[in-house]
Protein backbone atom coordinates (compact mmCIF):
# COMPACT_ATOMS: atom_id res chain seq x y z
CA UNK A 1 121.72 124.35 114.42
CA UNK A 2 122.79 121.03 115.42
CA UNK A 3 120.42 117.95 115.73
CA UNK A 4 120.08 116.57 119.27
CA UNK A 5 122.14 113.29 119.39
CA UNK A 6 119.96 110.78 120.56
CA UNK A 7 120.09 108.26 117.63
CA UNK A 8 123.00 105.99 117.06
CA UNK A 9 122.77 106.41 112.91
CA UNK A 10 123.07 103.86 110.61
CA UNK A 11 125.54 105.55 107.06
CA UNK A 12 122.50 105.07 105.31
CA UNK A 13 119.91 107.89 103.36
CA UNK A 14 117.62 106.59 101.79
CA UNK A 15 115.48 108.98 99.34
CA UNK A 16 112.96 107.00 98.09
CA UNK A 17 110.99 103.69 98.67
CA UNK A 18 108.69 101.56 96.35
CA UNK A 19 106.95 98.15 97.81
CA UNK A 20 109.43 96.78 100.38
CA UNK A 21 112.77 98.44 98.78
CA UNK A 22 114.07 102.18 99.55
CA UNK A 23 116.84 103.75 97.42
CA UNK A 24 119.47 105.53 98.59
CA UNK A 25 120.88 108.71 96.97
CA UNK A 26 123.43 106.77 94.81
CA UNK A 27 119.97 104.48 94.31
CA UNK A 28 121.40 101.17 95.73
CA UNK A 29 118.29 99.21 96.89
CA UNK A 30 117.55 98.41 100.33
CA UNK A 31 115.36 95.12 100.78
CA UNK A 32 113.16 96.41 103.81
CA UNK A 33 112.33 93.78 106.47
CA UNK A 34 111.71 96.16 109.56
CA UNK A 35 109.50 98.59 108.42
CA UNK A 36 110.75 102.06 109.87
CA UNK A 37 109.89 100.14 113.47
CA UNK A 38 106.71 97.93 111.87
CA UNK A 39 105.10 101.50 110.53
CA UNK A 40 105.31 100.11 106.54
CA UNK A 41 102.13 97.90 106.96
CA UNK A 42 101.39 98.28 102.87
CA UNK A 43 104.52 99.10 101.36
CA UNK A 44 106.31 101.98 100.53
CA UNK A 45 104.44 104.49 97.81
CA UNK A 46 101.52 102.29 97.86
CA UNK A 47 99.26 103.63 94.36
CA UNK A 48 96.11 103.61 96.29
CA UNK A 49 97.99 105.56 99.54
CA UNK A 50 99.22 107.68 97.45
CA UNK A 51 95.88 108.84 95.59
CA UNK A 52 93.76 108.97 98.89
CA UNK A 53 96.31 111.35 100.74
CA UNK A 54 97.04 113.63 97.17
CA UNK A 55 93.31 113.37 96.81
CA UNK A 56 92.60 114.53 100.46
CA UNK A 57 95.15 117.19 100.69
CA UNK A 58 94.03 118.67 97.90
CA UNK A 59 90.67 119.51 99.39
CA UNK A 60 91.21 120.04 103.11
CA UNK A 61 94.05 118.60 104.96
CA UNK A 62 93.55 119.51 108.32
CA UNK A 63 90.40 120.89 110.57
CA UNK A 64 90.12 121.08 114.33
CA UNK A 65 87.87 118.38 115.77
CA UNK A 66 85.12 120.97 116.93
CA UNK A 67 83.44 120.20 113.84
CA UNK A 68 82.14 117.27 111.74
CA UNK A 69 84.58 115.01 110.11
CA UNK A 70 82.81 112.49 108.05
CA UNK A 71 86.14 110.90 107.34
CA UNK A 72 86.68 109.92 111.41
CA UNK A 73 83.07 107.71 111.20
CA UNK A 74 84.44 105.72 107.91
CA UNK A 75 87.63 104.79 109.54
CA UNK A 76 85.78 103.66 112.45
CA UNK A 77 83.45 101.56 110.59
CA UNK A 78 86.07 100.16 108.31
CA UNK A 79 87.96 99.18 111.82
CA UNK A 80 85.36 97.47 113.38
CA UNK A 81 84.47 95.43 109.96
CA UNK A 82 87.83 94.28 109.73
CA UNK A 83 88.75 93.63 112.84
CA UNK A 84 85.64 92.03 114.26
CA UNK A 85 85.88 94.41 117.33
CA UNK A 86 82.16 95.16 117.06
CA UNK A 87 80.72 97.68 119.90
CA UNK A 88 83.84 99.44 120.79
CA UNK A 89 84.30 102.98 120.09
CA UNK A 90 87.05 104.85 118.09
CA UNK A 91 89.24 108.02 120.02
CA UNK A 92 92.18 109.17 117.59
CA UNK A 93 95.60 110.62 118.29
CA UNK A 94 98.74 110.75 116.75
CA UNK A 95 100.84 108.26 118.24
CA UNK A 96 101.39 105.01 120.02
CA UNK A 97 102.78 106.68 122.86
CA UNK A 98 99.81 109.21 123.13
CA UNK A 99 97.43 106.30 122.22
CA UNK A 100 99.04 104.32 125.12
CA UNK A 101 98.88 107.56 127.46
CA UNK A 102 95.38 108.26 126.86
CA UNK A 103 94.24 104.49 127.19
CA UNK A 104 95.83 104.49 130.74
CA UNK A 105 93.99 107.76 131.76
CA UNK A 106 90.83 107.33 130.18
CA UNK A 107 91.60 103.12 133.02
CA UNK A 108 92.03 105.50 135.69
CA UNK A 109 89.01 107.50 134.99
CA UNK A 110 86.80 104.45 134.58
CA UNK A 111 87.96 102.79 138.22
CA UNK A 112 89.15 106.16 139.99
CA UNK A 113 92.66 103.93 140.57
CA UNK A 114 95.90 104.99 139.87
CA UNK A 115 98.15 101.89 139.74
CA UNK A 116 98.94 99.69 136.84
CA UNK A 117 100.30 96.23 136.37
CA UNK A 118 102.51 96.22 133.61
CA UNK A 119 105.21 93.68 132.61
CA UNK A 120 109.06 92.74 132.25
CA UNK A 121 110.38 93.92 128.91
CA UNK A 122 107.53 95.80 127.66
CA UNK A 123 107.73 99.01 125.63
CA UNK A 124 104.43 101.50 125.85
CA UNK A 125 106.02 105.04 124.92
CA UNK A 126 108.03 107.84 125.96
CA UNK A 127 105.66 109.86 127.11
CA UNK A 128 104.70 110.35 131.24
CA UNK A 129 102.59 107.62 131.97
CA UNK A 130 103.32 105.65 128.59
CA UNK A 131 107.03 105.21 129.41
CA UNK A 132 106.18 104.68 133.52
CA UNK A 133 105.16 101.40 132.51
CA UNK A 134 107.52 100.67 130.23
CA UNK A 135 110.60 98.72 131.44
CA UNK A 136 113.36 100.39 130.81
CA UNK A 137 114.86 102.27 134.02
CA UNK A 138 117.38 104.14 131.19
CA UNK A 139 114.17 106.10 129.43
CA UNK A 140 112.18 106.74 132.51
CA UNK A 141 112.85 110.58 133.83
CA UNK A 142 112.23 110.92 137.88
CA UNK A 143 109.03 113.13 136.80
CA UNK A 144 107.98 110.02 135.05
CA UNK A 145 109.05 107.79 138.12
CA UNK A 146 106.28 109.39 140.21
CA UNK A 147 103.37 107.27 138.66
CA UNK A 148 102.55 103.82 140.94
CA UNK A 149 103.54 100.95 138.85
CA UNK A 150 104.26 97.34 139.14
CA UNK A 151 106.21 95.36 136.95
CA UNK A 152 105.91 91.62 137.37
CA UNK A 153 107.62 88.26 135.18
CA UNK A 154 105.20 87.18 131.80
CA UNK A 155 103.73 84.36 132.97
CA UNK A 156 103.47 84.99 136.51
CA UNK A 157 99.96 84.99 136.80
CA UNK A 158 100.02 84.45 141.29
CA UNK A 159 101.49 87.74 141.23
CA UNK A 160 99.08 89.63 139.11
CA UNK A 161 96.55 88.47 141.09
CA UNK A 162 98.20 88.81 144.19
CA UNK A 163 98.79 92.69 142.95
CA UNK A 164 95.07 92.66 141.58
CA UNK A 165 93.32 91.63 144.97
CA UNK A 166 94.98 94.70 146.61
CA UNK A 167 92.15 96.63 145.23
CA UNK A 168 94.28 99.94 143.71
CA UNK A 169 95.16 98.57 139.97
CA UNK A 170 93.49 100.56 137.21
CA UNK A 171 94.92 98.60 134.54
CA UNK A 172 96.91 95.75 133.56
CA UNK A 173 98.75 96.68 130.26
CA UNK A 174 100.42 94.40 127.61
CA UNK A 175 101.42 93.56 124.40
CA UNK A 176 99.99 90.03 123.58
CA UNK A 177 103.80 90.07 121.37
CA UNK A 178 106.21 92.28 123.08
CA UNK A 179 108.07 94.46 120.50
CA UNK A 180 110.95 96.27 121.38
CA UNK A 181 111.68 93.54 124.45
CA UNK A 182 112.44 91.02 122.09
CA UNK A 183 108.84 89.29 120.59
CA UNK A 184 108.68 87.07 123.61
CA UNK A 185 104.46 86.03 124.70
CA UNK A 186 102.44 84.92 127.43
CA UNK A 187 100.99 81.71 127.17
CA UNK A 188 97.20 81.60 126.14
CA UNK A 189 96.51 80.39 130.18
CA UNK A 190 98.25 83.28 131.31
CA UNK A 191 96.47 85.92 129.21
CA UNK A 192 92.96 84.07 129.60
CA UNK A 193 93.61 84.58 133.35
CA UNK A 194 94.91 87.97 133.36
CA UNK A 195 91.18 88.79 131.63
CA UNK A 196 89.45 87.21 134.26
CA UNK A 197 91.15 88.57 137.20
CA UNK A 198 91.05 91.99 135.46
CA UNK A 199 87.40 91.80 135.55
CA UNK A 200 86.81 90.41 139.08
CA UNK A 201 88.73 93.11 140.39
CA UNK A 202 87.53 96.15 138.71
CA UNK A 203 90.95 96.94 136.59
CA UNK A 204 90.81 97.74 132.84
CA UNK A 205 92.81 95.03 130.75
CA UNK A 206 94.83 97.41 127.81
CA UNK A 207 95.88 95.42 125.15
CA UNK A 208 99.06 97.52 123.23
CA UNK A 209 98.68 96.48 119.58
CA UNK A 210 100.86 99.34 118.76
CA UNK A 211 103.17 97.24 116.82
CA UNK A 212 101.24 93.83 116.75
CA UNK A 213 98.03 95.28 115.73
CA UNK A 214 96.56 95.72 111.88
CA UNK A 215 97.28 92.10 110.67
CA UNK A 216 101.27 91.98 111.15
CA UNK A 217 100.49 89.12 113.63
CA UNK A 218 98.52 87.07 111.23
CA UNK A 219 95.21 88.23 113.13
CA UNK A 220 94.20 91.84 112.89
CA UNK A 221 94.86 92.12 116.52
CA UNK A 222 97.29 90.06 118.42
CA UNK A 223 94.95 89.80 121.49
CA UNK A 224 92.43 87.61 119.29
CA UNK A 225 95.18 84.47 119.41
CA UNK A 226 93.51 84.06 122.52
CA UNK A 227 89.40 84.13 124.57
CA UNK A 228 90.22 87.55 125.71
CA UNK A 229 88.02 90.58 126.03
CA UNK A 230 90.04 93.56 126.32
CA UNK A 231 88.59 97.07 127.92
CA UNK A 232 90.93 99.58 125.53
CA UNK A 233 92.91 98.29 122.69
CA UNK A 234 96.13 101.03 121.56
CA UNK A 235 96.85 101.17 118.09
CA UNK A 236 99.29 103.59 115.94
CA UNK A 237 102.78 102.39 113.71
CA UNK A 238 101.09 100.15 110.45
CA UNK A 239 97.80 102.23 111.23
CA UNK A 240 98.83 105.20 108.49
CA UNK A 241 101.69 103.79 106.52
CA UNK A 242 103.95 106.15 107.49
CA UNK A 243 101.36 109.26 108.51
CA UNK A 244 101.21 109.63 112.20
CA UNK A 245 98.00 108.78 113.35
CA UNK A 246 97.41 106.16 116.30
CA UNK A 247 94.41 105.64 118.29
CA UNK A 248 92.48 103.13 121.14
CA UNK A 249 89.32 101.38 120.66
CA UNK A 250 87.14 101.48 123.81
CA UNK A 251 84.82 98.79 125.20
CA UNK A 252 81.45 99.93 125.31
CA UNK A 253 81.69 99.79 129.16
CA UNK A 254 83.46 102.78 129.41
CA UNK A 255 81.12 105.84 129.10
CA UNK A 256 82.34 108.83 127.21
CA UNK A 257 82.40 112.53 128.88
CA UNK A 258 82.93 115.58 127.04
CA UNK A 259 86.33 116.91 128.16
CA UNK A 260 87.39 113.69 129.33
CA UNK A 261 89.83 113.09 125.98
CA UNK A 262 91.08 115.87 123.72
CA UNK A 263 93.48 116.18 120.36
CA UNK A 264 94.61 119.05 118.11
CA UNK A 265 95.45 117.19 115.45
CA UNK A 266 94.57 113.74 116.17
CA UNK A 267 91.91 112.28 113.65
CA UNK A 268 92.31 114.95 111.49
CA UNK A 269 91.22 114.81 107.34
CA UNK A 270 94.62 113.76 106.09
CA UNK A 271 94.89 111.24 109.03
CA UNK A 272 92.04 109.59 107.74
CA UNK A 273 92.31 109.19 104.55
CA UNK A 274 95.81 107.33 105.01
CA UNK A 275 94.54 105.37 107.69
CA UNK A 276 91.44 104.23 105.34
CA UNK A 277 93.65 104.02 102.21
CA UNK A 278 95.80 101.37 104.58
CA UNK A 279 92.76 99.48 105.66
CA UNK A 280 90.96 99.31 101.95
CA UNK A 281 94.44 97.49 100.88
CA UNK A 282 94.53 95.41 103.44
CA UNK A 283 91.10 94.10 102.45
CA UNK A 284 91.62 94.07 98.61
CA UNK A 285 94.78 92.85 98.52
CA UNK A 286 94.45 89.87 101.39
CA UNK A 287 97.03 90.66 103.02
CA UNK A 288 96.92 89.26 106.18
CA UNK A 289 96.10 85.53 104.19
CA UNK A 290 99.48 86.84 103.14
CA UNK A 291 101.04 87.76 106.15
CA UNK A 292 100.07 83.50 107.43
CA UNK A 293 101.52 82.58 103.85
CA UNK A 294 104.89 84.35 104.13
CA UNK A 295 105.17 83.40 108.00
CA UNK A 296 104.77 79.85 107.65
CA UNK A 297 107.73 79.96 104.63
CA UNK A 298 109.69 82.25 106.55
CA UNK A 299 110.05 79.75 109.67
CA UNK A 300 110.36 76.59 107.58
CA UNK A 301 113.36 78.68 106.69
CA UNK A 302 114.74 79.85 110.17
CA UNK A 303 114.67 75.94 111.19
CA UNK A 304 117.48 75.13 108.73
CA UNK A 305 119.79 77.92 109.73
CA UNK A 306 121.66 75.93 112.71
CA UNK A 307 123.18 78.97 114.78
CA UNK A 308 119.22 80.30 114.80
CA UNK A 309 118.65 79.07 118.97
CA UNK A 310 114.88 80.16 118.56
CA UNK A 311 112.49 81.85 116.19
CA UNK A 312 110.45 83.85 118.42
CA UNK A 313 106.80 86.01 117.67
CA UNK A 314 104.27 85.45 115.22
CA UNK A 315 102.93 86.06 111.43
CA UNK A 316 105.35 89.17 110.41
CA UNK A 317 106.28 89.93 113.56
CA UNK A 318 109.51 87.82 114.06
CA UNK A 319 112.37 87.46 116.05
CA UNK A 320 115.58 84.89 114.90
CA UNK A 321 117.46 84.43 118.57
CA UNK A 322 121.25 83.39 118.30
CA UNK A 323 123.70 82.51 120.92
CA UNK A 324 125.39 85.63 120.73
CA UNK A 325 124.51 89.37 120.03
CA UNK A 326 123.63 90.77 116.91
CA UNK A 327 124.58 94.48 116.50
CA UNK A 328 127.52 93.35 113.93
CA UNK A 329 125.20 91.09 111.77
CA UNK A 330 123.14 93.45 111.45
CA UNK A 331 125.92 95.99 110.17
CA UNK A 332 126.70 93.26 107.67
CA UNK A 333 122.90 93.06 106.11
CA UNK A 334 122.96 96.65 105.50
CA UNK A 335 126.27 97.19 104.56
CA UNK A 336 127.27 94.16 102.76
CA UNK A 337 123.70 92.88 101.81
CA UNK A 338 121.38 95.99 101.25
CA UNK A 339 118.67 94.73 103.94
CA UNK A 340 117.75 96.69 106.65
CA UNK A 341 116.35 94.52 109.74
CA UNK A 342 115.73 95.17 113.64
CA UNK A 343 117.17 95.23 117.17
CA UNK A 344 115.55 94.77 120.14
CA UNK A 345 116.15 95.43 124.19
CA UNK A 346 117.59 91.25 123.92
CA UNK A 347 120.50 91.76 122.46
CA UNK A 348 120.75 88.16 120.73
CA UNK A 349 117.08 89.10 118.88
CA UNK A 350 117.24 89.74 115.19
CA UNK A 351 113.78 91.54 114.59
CA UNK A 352 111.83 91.03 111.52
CA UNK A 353 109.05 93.64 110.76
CA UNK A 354 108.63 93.60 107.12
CA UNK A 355 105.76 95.46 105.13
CA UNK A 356 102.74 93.17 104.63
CA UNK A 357 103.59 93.17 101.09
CA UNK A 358 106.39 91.05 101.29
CA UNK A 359 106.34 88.40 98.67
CA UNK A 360 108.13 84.69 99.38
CA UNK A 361 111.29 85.79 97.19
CA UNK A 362 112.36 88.19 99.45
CA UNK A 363 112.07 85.93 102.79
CA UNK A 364 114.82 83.47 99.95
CA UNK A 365 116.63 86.91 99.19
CA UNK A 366 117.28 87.54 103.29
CA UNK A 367 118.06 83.83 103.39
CA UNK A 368 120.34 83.55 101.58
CA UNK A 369 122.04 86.91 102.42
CA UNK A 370 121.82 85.97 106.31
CA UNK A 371 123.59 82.70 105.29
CA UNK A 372 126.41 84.64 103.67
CA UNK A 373 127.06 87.55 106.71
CA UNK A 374 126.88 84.14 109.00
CA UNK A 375 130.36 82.89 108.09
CA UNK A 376 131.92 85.61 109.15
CA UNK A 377 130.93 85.89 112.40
């Protein structure tokens, strides 16, 4: 049976992966700055991931979540000690899409609204609502089309309140660094604003730290660059290392119901036990001091390449922008240069989305590599 061809494919397999290298079957190394999409948050084969999932699987790997799970209330304390999000509550899923789907259902429930503000070049999912408020007209289906959204211009805060004082917004959703769009922000008025109208006007404000969340942006959540309170926070990609598991963190102003949120196999035992194993390293190991350390190399860097127009996002979440498009410098990393980097929805963005491992050497090692596949193009 044939695969269904919706992947333009790279003539790459890789078969194995230590730290931020994979191997390939012929076991040519592959210096990995993107992360399988920003998912590698603590390298590939991490020891400690490794021995919590073994460990786990070994005993029970999955139950169904009408009974206790021990394992769910660790990784719920061990997220609100690291991230400082104290009083907000933990739901689990699978996904970023599902985590983004459920946080815009659980807005609706809260206000009874249906409508939500989202913004130009944002990315939320592929599922119904998730990819509604994504902008991308190509990936939205016509049974998608049906839900009411607005899409309005980052930065354009008269006509998110104009939209807000209408009186029908649930939620305003956003990624405080857009991913996929091409790692462009809001400016810290703009987001302190969107809070405050959020809140004078009854609409939930979802923060979408799919990709920005669990220290890639040099915070543990990207929102907390800025004095913003958000309702529901989505979380999933550098959440389990490679395990799905995703998730939303809920404001203690939103009251739970029984019924109102369900998952088969969301926050189930193996789940866990990545997810904590990914959060203990992240303590022990410092490495979101890291990700600042590696950032503020990796842009003193960027500045002396001259065709780099602008270096775009934050911490390890980085875009290089260059006056023309990148598809075929990109070939030339992996083929000619054994690194694997990103796209993104701007054509001219070079995505960086390494593991949080990443070690000064290898920002030199792309360096000089990207120097290199420059002269030919």
């Amino acid at each position: 049976m044939p695969l269904f061809d919706v992947y333009p494919l790279y003539n790459v397999t890789p078969v194995s992966g230590k730290d931020v290298f994979v191997y390939d079957e012929n076991a040519t190394a592959y210096l990995d700055l993107y992360g399988g999409h920003a998912v590698i948050s603590i390298g590939h084969t991490h020891p400690r991931y490794l021995e919590a999932i073994t460990s786990q699987v070994s005993k029970l790997g999955f139950y169904s979540n009408a009974i206790q799970n021990p394992l769910q209330v660790e990784l719920a304390n061990k997220i609100e000690t690291l991230s400082g999000c104290h009083g907000y509550e933990l739901f689990l899923c699978n996904s970023g899409a599902e985590a983004n789907e459920n946080a815009l259902k659980l807005a609706s429930f809260k206000t009874e609204k249906s409508r939500v503000i989202a913004f130009k070049n944002g990315f939320h999912g592929r599922t119904s609502a998730a990819v509604a408020v994504t902008d991308n007209k190509n990936i939205i289906a016509p049974i998608n089309a049906q839900q009411q959204v607005t899409i309005i211009e980052l930065n354009d805060i008269e006509s998110v309140k104009t939209e807000l004082e209408k009186g029908d917004v649930c939620a305003v959703i956003v990624e405080f660094i857009q991913g996929v769009g091409g790692l462009d922000q809001g400016t810290n008025v703009f987001f302190e604003q969107v809070d405050k109208l959020c809140k004078a006007n009854h609409a939930m404000l979802i923060a979408d730290e799919v990709q920005s969340g669990y220290g890639r942006s040099g915070k543990f959540f990207a929102f907390q660059h800025y004095n913003v309170t958000p309702d529901i926070i989505s979380i999933a990609k550098g959440m389990g290392n490679g395990f799905p598991i995703g998730g939303i963190l809920i404001h203690p102003n939103i009251e739970a119901k029984y019924g109102m949120l369900g998952t088969t196999f969301g926050g189930n035992h193996l789940a866990c036990a990545a997810g904590l194993a990914v959060l203990n390293t992240i303590e022990e190991e410092n490495l979101i001091d890291n990700v600042n350390k590696v950032s503020e190399h990796f842009i003193a860097m960027a500045k002396t390449i001259p065709q780099v127009t602008n270096i775009k996002g934050r911490g390890l979440m980085l875009g290089l922008e260059f006056d023309f498009e990148v598809s075929e410098l990109r070939k030339k990393l992996i083929y000619e240069h054994h690194i694997f980097t990103g796209g993104a929805s701007n054509k001219k963005v070079l995505r960086i989305l390494p593991p949080l491992t990443i070690k000064i050497e290898h920002i030199n090692q792309f360096f000089d590599a990207l120097k290199k596949a420059l002269k030919g193009i």
